[in-house]
N, C-alpha and C. Protein backbone atom coordinates (compact mmCIF):
# COMPACT_ATOMS: atom_id res chain seq x y z
N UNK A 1 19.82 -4.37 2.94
CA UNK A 1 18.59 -5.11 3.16
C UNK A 1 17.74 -4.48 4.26
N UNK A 2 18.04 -3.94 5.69
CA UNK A 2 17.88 -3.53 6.49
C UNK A 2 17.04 -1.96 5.78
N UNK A 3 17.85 -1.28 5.21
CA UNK A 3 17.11 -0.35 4.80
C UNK A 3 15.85 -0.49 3.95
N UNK A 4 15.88 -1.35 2.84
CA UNK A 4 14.75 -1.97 2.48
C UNK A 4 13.59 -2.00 2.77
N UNK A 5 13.93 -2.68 4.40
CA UNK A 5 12.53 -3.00 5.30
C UNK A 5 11.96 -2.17 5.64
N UNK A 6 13.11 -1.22 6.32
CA UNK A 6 12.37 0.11 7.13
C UNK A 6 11.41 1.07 5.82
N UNK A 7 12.17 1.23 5.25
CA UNK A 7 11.40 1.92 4.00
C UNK A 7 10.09 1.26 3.36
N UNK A 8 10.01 0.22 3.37
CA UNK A 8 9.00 -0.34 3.13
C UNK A 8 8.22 -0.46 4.09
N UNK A 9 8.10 -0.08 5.84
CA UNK A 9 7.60 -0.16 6.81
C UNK A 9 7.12 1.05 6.79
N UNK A 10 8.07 2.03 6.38
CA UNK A 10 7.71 3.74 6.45
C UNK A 10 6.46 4.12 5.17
N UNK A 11 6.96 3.43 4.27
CA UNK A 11 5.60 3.23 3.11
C UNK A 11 4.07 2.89 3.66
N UNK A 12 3.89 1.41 4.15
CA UNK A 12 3.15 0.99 4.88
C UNK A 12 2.40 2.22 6.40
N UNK A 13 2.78 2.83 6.73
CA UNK A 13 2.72 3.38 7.77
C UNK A 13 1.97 4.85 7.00
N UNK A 14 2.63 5.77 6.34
CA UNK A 14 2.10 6.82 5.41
C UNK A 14 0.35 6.23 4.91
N UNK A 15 0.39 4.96 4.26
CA UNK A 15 -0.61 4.29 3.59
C UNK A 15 -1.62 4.45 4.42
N UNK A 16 -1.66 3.76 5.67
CA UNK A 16 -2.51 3.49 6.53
C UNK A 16 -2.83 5.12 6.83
N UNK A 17 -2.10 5.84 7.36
CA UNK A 17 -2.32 7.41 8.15
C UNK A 17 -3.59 8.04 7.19
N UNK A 18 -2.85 7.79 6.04
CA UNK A 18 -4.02 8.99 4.77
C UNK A 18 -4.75 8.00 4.62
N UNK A 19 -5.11 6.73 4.73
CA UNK A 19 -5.92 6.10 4.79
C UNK A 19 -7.24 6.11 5.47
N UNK A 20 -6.83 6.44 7.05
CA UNK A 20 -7.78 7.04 7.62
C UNK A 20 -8.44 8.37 7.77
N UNK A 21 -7.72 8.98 6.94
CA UNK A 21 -8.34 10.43 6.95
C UNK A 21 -9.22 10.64 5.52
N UNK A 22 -9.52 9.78 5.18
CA UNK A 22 -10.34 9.61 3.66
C UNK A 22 -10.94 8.09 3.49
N UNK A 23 -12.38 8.30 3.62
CA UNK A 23 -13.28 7.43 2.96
C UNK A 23 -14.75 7.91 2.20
N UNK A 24 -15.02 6.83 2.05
CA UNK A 24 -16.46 6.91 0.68
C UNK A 24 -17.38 8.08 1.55
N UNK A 25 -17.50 8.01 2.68
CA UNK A 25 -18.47 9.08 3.59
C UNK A 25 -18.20 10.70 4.10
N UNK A 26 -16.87 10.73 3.96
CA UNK A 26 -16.09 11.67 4.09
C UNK A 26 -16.73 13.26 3.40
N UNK A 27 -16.69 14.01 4.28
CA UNK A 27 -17.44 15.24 3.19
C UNK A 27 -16.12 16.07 2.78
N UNK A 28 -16.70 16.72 1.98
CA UNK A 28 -15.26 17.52 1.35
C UNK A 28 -15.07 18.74 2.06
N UNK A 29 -15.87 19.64 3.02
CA UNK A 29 -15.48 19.97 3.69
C UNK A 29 -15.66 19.76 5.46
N UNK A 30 -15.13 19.23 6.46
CA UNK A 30 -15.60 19.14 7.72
C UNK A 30 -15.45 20.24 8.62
N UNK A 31 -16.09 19.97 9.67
CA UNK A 31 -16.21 21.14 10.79
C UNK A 31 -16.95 20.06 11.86
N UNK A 32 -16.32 20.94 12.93
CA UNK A 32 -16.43 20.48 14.32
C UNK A 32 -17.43 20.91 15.22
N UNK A 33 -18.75 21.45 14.39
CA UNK A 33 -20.01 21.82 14.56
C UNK A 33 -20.86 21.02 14.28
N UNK A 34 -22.33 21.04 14.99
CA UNK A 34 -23.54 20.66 14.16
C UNK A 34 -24.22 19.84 14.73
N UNK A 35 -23.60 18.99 15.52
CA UNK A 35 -23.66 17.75 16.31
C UNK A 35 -23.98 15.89 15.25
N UNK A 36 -24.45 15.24 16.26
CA UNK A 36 -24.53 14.31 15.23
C UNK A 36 -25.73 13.88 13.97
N UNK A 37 -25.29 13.65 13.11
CA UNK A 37 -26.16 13.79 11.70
C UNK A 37 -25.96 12.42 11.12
N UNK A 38 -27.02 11.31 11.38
CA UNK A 38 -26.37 9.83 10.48
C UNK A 38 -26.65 10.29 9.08
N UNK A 39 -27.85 11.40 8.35
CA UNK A 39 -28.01 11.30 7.10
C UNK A 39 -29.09 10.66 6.83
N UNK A 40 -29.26 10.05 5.02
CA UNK A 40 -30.49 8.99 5.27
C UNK A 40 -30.01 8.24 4.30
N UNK A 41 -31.13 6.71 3.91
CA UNK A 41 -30.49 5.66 3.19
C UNK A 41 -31.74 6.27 2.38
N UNK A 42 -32.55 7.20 1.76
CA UNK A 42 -33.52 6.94 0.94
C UNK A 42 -33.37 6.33 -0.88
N UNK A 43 -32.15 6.30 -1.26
CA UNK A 43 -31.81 5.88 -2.46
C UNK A 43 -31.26 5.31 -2.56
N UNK A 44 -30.98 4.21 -3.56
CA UNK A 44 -29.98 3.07 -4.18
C UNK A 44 -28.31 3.62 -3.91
N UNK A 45 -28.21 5.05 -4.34
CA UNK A 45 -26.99 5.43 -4.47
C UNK A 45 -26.55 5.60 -2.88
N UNK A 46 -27.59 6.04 -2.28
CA UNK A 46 -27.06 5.84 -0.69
C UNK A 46 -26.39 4.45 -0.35
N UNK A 47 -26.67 3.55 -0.56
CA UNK A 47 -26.00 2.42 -0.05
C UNK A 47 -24.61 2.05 -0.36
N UNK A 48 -24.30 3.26 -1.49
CA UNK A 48 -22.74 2.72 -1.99
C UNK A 48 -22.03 3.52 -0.98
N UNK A 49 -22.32 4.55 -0.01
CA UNK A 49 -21.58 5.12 0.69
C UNK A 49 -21.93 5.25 2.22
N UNK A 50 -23.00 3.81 2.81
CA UNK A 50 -23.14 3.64 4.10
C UNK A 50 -21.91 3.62 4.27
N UNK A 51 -21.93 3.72 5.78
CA UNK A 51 -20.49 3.53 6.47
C UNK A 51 -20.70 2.60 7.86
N UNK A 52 -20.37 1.88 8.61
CA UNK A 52 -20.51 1.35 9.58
C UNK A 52 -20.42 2.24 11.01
N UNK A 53 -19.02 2.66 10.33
CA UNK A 53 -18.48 3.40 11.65
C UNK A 53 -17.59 4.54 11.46
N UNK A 54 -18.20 5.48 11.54
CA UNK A 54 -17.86 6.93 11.15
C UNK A 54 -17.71 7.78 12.54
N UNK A 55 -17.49 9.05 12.86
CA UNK A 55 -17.20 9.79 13.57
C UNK A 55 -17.52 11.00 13.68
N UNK A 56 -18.15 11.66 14.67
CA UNK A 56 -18.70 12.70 14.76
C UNK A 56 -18.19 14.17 16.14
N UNK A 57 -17.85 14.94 15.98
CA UNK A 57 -17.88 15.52 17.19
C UNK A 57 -18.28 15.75 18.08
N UNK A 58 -18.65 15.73 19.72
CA UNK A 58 -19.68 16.59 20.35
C UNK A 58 -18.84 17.31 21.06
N UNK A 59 -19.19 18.60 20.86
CA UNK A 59 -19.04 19.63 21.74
C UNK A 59 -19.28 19.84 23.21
N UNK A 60 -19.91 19.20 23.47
CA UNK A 60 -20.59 18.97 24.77
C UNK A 60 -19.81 17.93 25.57
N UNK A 61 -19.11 16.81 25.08
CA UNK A 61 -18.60 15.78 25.62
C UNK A 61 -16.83 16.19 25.43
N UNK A 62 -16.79 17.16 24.41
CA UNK A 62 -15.28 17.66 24.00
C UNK A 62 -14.55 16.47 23.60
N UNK A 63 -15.23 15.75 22.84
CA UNK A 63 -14.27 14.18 22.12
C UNK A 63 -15.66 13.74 21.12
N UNK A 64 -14.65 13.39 20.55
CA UNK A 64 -15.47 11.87 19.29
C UNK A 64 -15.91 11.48 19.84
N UNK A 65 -17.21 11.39 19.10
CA UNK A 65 -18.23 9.88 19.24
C UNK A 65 -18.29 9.32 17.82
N UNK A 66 -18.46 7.69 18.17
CA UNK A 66 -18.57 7.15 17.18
C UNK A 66 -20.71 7.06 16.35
N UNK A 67 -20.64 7.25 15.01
CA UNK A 67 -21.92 6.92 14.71
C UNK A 67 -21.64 6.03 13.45
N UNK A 68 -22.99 5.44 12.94
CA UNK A 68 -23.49 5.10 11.47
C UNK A 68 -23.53 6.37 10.65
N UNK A 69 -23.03 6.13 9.78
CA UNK A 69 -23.37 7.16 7.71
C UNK A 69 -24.52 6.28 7.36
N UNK A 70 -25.27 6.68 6.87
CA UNK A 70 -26.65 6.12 6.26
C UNK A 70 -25.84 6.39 4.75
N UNK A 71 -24.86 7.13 4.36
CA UNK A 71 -24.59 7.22 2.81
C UNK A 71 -25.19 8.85 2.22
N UNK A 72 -26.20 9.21 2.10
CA UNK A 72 -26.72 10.68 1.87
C UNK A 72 -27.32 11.71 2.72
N UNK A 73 -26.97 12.79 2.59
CA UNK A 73 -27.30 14.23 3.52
C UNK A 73 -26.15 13.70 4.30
N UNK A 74 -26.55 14.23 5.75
CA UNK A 74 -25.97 14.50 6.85
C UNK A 74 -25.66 15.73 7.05
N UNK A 75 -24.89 16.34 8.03
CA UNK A 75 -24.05 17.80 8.03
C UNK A 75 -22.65 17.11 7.87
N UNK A 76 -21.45 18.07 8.31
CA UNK A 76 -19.98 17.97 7.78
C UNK A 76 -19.24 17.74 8.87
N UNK A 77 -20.13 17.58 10.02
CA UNK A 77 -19.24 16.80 10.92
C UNK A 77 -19.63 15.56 11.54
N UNK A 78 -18.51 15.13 10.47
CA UNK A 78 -18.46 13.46 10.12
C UNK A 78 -17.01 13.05 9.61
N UNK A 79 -16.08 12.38 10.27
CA UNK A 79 -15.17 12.07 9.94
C UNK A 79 -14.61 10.13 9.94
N UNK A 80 -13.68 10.08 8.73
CA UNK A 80 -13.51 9.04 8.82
C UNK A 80 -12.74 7.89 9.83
N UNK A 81 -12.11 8.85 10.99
CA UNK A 81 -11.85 7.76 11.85
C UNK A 81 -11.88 8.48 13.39
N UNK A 82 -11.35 7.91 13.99
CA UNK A 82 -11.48 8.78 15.64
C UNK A 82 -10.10 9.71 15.79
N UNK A 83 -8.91 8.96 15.37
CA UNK A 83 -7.93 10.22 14.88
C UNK A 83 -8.26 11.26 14.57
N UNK A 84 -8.52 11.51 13.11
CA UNK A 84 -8.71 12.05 12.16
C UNK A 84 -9.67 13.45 12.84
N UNK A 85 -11.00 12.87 13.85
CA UNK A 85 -11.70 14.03 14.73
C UNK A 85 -10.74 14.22 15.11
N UNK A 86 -10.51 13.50 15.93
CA UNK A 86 -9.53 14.73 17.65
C UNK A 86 -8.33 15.51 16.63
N UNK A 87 -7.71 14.88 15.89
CA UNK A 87 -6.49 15.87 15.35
C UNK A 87 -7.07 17.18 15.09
N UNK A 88 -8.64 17.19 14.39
CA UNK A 88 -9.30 18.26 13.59
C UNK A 88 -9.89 19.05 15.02
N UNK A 89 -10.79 18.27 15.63
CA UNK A 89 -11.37 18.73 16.77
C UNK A 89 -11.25 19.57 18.17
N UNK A 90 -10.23 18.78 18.80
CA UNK A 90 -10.05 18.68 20.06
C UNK A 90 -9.24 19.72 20.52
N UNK A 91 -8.52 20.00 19.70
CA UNK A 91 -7.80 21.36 19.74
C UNK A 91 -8.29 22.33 20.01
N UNK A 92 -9.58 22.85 19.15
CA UNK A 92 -10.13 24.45 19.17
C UNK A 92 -11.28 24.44 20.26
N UNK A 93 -11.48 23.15 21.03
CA UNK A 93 -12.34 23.23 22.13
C UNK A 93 -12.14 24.30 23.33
């Protein structure tokens, strides 16, 4: 029974991790350049991929900042959580 749980805790835990490293705003490729880019809402289809609270690099501050996704354009550094930067980021500073 005991094992059960844990395994099902270890499931839960995987879920959440890749969870945050992938959402609707997410570009397919990122980089830790460019500075911050919200994008724009000019179309219907933009709104299926606003984001509230997305993530951006600055170079200048050497950490995440948090911004808004407007949903279309932007540049590619934009990530889906504050993890997800620094793991990618913070390193090659």
């Amino acid at each position: 029974m005991k094992f059960i749980l844990v395994l099902a805790c270890l499931a839960l835990y995987v879920a959440y991790t890749s969870a945050q490293d992938n959402c609707i705003g997410r570009p397919v490729f990122q980089v830790c350049t460019g500075g911050r880019d919200e994008g724009h809402n000019r179309s219907r289809r933009c709104a299926v991929r606003f984001m509230r609270e997305m993530w951006w690099y600055n170079a200048r501050a050497r950490d995440c900042q948090k911004m808004r996704y407007l949903g279309c354009g932007g540049n590619n550094n934009r990530y889906c959580s504050l993890a997800s930067c620094r793991r990618k980021c913070r390193r090659r500073s």
